[in-house]
N, C-alpha and C. Protein backbone atom coordinates (compact mmCIF):
# COMPACT_ATOMS: atom_id res chain seq x y z
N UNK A 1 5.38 134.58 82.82
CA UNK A 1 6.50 135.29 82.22
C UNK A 1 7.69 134.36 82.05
N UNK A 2 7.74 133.44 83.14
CA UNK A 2 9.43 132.63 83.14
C UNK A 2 9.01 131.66 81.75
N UNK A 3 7.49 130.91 81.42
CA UNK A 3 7.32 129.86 80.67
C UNK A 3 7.53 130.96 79.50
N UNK A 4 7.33 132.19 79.10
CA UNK A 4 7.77 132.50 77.66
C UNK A 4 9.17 132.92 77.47
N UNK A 5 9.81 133.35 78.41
CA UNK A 5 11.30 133.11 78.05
C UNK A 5 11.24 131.99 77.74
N UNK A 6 11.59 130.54 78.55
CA UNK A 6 11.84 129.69 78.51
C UNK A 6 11.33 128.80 77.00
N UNK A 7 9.90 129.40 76.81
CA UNK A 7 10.03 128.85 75.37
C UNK A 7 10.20 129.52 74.41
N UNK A 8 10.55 131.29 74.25
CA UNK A 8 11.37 131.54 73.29
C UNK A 8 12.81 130.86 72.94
N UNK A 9 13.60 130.63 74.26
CA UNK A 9 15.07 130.04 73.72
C UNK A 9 14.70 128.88 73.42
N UNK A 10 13.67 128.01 73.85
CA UNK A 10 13.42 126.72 72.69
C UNK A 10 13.05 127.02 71.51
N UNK A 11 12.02 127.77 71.08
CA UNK A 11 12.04 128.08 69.92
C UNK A 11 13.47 128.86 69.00
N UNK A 12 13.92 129.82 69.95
CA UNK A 12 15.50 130.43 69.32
C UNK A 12 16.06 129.06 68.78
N UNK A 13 16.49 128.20 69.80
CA UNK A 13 17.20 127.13 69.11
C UNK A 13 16.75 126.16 67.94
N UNK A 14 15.59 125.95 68.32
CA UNK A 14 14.68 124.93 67.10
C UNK A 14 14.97 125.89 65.77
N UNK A 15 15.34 126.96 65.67
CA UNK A 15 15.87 127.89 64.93
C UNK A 15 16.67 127.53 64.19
N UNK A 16 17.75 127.76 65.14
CA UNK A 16 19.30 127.59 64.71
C UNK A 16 19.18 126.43 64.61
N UNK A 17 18.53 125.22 64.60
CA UNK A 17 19.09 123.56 64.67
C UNK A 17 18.44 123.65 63.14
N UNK A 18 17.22 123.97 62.73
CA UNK A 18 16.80 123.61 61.55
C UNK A 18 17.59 124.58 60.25
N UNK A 19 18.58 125.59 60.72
CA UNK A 19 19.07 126.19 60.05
C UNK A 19 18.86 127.24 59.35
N UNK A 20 17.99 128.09 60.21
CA UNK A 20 17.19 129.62 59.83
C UNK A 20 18.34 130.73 60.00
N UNK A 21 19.36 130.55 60.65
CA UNK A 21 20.14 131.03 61.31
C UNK A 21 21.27 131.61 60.17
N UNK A 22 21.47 130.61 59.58
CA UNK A 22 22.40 130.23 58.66
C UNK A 22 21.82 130.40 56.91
N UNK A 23 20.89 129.82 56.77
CA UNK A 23 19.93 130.92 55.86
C UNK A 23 19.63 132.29 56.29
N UNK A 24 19.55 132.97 57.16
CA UNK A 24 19.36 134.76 57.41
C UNK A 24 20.78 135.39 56.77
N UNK A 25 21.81 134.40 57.20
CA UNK A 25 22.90 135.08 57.44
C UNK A 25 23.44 134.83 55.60
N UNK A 26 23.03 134.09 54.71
CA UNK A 26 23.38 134.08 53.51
C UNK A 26 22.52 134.50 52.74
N UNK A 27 21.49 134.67 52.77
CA UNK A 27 20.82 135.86 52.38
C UNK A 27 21.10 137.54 52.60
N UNK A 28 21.46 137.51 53.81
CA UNK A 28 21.69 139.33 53.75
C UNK A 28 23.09 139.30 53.35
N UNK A 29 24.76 138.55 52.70
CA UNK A 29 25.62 138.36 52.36
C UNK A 29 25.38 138.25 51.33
N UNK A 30 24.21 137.56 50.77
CA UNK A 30 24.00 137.68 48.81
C UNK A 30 23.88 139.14 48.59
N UNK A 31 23.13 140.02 49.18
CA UNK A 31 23.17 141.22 48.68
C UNK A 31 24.30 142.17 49.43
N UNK A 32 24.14 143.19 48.49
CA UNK A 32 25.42 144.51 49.05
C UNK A 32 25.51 144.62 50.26
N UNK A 33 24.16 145.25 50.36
CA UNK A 33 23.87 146.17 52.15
C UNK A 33 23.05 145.12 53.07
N UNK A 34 24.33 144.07 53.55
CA UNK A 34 23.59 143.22 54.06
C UNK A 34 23.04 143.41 55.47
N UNK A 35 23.47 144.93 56.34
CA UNK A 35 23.46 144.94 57.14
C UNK A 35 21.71 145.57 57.47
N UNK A 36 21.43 146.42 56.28
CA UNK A 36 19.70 146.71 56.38
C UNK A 36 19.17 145.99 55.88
N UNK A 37 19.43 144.84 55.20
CA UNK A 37 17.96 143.99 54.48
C UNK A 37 18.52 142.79 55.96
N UNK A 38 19.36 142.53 56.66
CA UNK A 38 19.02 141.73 57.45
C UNK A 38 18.27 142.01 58.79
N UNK A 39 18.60 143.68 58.59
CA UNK A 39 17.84 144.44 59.98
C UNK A 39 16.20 144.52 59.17
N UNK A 40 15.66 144.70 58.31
CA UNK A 40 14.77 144.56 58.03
C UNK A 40 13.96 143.81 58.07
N UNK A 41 14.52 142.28 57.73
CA UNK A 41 13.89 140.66 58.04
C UNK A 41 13.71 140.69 58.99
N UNK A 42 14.69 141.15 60.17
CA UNK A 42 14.17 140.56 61.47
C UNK A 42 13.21 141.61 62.27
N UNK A 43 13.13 142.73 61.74
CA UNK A 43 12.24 143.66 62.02
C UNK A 43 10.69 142.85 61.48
N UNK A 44 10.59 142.84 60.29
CA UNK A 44 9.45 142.20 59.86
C UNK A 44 8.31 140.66 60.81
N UNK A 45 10.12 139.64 60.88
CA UNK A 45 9.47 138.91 61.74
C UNK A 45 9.40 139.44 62.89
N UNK A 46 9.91 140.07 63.86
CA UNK A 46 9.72 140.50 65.01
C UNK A 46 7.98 141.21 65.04
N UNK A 47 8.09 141.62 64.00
CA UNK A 47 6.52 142.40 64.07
C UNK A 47 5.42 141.63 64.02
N UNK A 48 5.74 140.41 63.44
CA UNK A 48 4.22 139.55 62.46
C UNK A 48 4.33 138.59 63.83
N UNK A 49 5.61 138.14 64.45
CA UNK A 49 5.31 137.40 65.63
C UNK A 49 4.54 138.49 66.95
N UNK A 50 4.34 139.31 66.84
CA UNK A 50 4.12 140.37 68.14
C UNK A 50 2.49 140.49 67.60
N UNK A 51 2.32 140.36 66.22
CA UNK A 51 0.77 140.74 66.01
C UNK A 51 -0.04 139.47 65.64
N UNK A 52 0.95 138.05 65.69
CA UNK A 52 0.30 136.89 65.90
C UNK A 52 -0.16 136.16 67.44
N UNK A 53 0.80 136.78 68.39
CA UNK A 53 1.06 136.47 69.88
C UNK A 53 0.13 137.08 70.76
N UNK A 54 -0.27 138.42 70.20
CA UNK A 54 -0.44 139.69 71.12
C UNK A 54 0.41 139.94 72.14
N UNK A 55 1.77 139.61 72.02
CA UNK A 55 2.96 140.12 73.14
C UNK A 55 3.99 140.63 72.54
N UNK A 56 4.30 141.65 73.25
CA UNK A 56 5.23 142.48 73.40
C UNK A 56 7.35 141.70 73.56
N UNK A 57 7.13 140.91 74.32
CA UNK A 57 8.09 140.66 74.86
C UNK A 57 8.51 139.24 74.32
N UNK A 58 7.34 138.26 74.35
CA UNK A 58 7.96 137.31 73.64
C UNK A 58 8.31 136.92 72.20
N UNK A 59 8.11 137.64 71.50
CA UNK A 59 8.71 137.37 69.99
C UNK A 59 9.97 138.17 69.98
N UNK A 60 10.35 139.54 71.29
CA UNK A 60 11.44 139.98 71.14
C UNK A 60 12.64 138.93 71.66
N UNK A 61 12.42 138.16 72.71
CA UNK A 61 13.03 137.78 73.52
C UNK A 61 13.45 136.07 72.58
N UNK A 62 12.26 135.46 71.51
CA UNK A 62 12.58 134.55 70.73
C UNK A 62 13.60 134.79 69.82
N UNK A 63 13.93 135.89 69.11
CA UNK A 63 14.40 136.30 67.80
C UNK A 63 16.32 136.94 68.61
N UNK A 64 15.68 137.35 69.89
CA UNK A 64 16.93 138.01 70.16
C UNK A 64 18.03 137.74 70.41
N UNK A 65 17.72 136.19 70.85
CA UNK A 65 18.77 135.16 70.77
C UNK A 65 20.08 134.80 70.04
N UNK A 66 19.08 134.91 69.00
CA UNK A 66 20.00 134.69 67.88
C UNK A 66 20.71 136.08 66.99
N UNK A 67 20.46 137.27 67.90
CA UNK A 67 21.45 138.58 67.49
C UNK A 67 22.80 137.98 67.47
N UNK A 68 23.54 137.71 68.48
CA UNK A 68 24.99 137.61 68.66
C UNK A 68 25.84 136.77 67.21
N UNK A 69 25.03 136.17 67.44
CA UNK A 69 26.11 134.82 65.92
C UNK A 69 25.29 135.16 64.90
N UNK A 70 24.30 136.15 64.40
CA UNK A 70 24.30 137.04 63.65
C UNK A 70 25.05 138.06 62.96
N UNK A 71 25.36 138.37 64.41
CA UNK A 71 26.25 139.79 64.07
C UNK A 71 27.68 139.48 63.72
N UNK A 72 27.76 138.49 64.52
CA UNK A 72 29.20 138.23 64.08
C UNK A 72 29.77 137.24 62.96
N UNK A 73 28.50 136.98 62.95
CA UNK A 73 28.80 136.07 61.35
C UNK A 73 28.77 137.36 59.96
N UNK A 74 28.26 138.17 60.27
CA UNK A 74 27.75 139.42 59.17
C UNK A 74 28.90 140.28 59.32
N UNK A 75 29.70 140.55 60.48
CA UNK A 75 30.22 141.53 60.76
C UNK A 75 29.27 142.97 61.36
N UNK A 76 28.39 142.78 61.71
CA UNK A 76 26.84 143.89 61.81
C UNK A 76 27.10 143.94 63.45
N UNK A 77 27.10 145.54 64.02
CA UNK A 77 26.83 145.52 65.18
C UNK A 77 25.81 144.92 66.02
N UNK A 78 25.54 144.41 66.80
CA UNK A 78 24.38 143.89 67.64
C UNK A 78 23.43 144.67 67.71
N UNK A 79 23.60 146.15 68.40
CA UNK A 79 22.89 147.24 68.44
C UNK A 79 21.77 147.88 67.17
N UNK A 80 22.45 147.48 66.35
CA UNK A 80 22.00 148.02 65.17
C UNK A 80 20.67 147.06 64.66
N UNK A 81 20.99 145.67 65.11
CA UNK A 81 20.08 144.47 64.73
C UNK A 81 19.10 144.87 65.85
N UNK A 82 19.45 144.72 67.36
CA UNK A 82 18.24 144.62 68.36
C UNK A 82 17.24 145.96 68.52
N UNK A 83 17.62 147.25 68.37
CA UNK A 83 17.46 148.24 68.68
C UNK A 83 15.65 147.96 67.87
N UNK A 84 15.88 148.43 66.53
CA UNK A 84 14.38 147.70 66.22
C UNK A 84 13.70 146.95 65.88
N UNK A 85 14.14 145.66 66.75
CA UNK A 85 13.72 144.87 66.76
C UNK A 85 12.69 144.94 68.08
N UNK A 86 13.18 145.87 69.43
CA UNK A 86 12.85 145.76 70.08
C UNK A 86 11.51 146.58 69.97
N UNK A 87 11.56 147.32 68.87
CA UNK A 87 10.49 148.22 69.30
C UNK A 87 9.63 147.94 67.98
N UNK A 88 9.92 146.97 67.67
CA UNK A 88 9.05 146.32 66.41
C UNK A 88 8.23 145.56 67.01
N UNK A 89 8.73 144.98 68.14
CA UNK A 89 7.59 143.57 68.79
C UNK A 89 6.94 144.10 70.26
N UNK A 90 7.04 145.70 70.33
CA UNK A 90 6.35 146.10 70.97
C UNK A 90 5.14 147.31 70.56
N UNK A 91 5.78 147.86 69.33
CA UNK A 91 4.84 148.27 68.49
C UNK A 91 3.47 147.34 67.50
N UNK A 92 4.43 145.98 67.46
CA UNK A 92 3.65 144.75 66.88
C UNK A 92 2.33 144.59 67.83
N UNK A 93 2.91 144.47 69.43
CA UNK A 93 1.41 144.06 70.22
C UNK A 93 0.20 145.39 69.94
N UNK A 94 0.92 146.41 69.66
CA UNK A 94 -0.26 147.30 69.38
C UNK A 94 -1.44 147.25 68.47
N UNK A 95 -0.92 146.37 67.55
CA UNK A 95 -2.08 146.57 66.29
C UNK A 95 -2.05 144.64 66.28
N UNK A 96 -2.45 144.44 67.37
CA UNK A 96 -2.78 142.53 67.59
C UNK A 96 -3.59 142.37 67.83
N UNK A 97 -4.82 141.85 66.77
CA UNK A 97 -6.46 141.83 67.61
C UNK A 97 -6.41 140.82 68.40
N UNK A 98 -5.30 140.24 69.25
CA UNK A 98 -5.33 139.23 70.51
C UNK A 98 -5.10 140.09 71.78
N UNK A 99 -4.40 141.15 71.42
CA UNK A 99 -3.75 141.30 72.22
C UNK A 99 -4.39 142.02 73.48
N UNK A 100 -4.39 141.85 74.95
CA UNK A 100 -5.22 141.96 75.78
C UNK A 100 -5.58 143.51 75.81
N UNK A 101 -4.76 144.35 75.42
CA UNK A 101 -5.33 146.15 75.60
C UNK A 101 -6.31 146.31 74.61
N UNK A 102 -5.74 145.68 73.33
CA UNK A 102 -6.63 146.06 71.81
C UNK A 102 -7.81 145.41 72.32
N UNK A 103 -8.09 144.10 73.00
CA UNK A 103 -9.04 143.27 73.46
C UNK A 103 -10.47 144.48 74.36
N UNK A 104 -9.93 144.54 75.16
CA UNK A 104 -9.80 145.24 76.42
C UNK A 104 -10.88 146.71 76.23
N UNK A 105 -10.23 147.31 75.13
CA UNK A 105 -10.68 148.88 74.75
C UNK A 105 -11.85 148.43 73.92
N UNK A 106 -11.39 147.73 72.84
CA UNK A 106 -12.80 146.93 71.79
C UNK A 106 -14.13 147.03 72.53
N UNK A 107 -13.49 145.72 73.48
CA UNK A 107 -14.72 145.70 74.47
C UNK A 107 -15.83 146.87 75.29
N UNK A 108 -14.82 147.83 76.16
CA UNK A 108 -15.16 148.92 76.54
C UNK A 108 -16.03 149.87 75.29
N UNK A 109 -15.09 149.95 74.13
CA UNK A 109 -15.64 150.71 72.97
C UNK A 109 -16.76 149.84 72.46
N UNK A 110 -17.16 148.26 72.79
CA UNK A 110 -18.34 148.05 72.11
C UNK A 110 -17.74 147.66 70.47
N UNK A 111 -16.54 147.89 70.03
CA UNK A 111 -16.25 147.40 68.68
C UNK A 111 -15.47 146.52 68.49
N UNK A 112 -15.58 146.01 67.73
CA UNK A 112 -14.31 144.61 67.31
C UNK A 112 -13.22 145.18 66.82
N UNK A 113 -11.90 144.23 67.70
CA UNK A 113 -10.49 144.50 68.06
C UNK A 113 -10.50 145.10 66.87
N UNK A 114 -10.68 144.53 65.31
CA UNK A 114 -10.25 144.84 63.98
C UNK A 114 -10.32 145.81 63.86
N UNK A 115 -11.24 146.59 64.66
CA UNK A 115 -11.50 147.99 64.06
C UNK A 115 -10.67 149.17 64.75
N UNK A 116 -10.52 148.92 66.17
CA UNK A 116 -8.94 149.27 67.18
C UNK A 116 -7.90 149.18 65.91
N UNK A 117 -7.40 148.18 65.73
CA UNK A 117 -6.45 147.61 64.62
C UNK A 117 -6.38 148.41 63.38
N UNK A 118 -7.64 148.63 62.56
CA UNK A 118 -7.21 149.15 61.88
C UNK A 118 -7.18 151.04 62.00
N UNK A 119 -7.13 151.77 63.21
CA UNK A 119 -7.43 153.15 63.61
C UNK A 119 -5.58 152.98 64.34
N UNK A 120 -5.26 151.93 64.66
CA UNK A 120 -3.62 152.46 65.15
C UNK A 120 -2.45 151.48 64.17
N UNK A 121 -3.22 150.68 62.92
CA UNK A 121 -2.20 150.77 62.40
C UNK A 121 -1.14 151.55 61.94
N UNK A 122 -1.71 153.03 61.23
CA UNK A 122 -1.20 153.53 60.46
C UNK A 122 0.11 154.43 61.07
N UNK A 123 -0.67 154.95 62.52
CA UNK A 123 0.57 155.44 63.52
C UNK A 123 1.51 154.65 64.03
N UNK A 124 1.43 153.56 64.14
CA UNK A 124 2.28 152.05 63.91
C UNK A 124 3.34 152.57 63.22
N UNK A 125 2.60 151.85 61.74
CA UNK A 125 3.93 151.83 60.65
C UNK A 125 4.51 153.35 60.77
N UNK A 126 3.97 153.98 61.17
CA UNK A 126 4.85 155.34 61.05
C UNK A 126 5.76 155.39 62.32
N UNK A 127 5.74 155.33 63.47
CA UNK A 127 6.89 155.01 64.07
C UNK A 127 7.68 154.07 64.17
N UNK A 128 7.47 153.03 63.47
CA UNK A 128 8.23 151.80 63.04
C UNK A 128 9.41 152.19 62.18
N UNK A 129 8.99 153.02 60.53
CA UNK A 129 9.39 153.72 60.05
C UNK A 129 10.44 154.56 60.42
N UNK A 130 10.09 155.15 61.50
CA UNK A 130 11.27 155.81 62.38
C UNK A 130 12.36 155.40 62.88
N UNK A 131 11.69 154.70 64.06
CA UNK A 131 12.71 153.98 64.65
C UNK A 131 13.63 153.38 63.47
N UNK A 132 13.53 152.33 62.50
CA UNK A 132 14.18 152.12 61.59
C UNK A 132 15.17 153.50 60.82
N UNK A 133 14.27 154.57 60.48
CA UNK A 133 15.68 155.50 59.81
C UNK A 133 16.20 156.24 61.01
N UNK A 134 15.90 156.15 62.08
CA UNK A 134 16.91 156.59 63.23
C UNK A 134 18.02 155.54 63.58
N UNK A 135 17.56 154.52 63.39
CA UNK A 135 18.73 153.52 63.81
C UNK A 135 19.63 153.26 62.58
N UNK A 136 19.24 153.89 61.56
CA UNK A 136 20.20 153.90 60.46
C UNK A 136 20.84 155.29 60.34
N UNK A 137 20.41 156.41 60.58
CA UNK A 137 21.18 157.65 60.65
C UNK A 137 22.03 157.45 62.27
N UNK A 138 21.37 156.76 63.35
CA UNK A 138 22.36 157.33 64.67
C UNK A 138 22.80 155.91 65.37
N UNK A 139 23.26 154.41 65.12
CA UNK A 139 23.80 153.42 65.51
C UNK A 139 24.46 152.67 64.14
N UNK A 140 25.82 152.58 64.21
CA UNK A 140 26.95 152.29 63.20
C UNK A 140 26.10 151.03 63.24
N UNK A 141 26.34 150.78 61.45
CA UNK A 141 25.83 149.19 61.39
C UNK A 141 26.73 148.66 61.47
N UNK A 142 28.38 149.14 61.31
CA UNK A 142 29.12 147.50 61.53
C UNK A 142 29.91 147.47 62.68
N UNK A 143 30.24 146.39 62.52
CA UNK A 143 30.80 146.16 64.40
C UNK A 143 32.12 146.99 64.35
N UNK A 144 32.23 147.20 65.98
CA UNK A 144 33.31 148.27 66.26
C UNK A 144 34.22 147.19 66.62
N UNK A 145 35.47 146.98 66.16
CA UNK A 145 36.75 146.38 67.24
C UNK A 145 37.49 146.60 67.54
């Protein structure tokens, strides 16, 4: 557990040094509503890292880093960015044919992860879905001061 913190904030930073950080943040400023297409990107990656990893925790804990000088470069509450993010890269380990439960049940069930995978995608994207228009109907996207 301590070695994937520890190499999410290396990866967080290898981030910000190569300048992903700074590209996120002028991209969701090119458009209007920069505050959902940037909560969206990082929802997206948060998800594709959780269903490349099979973990829960470390693609949240890589990406989350870099909320703060996000938000405040955007003007975007924090809350509004992490909220599903968090439950993007824990909904992500669900539909991860690495991931040790999807592994785990396959096995028990006798079928390949893919097929786990593809029986809980769809309830996936549908609470993903959620969480996303709940955090847009009930957490202000821009920062309070």
């Amino acid at each position: 557990v301590v070695m994937l913190l520890v190499a999410a904030g290396v990866f967080a930073q290898g981030l910000s040094t190569i300048g992903f950080i700074n590209g996120l943040i002028s991209i969701a400023t090119s458009f209007g509503s920069a505050s959902i297409i940037l909560m969206l990107v990082l929802v997206i990656l948060t998800m594709l890292a959780a269903m490349t990893t099979g973990s829960g925790n470390a693609p949240f804990y890589a990406f989350v880093e870099m909320i703060p000088k996000l938000a405040h470069s955007s003007g975007i509450n924090p809350a509004y960015l992490s909220i599903p993010m968090l439950q993007a890269s824990n909904l992500g380990r669900t539909i991860s044919p690495v991931s040790g439960v999807v592994v785990a049940v396959a096995g028990m069930a006798k079928i390949s992860p893919f097929e786990v995978v593809k029986r809980t995608s769809v309830p996936v994207m549908v609470g993903l879905l959620v969480v996303i228009i709940a955090t847009e109907i009930l957490v202000p996207g821009s920062a309070v001061h």
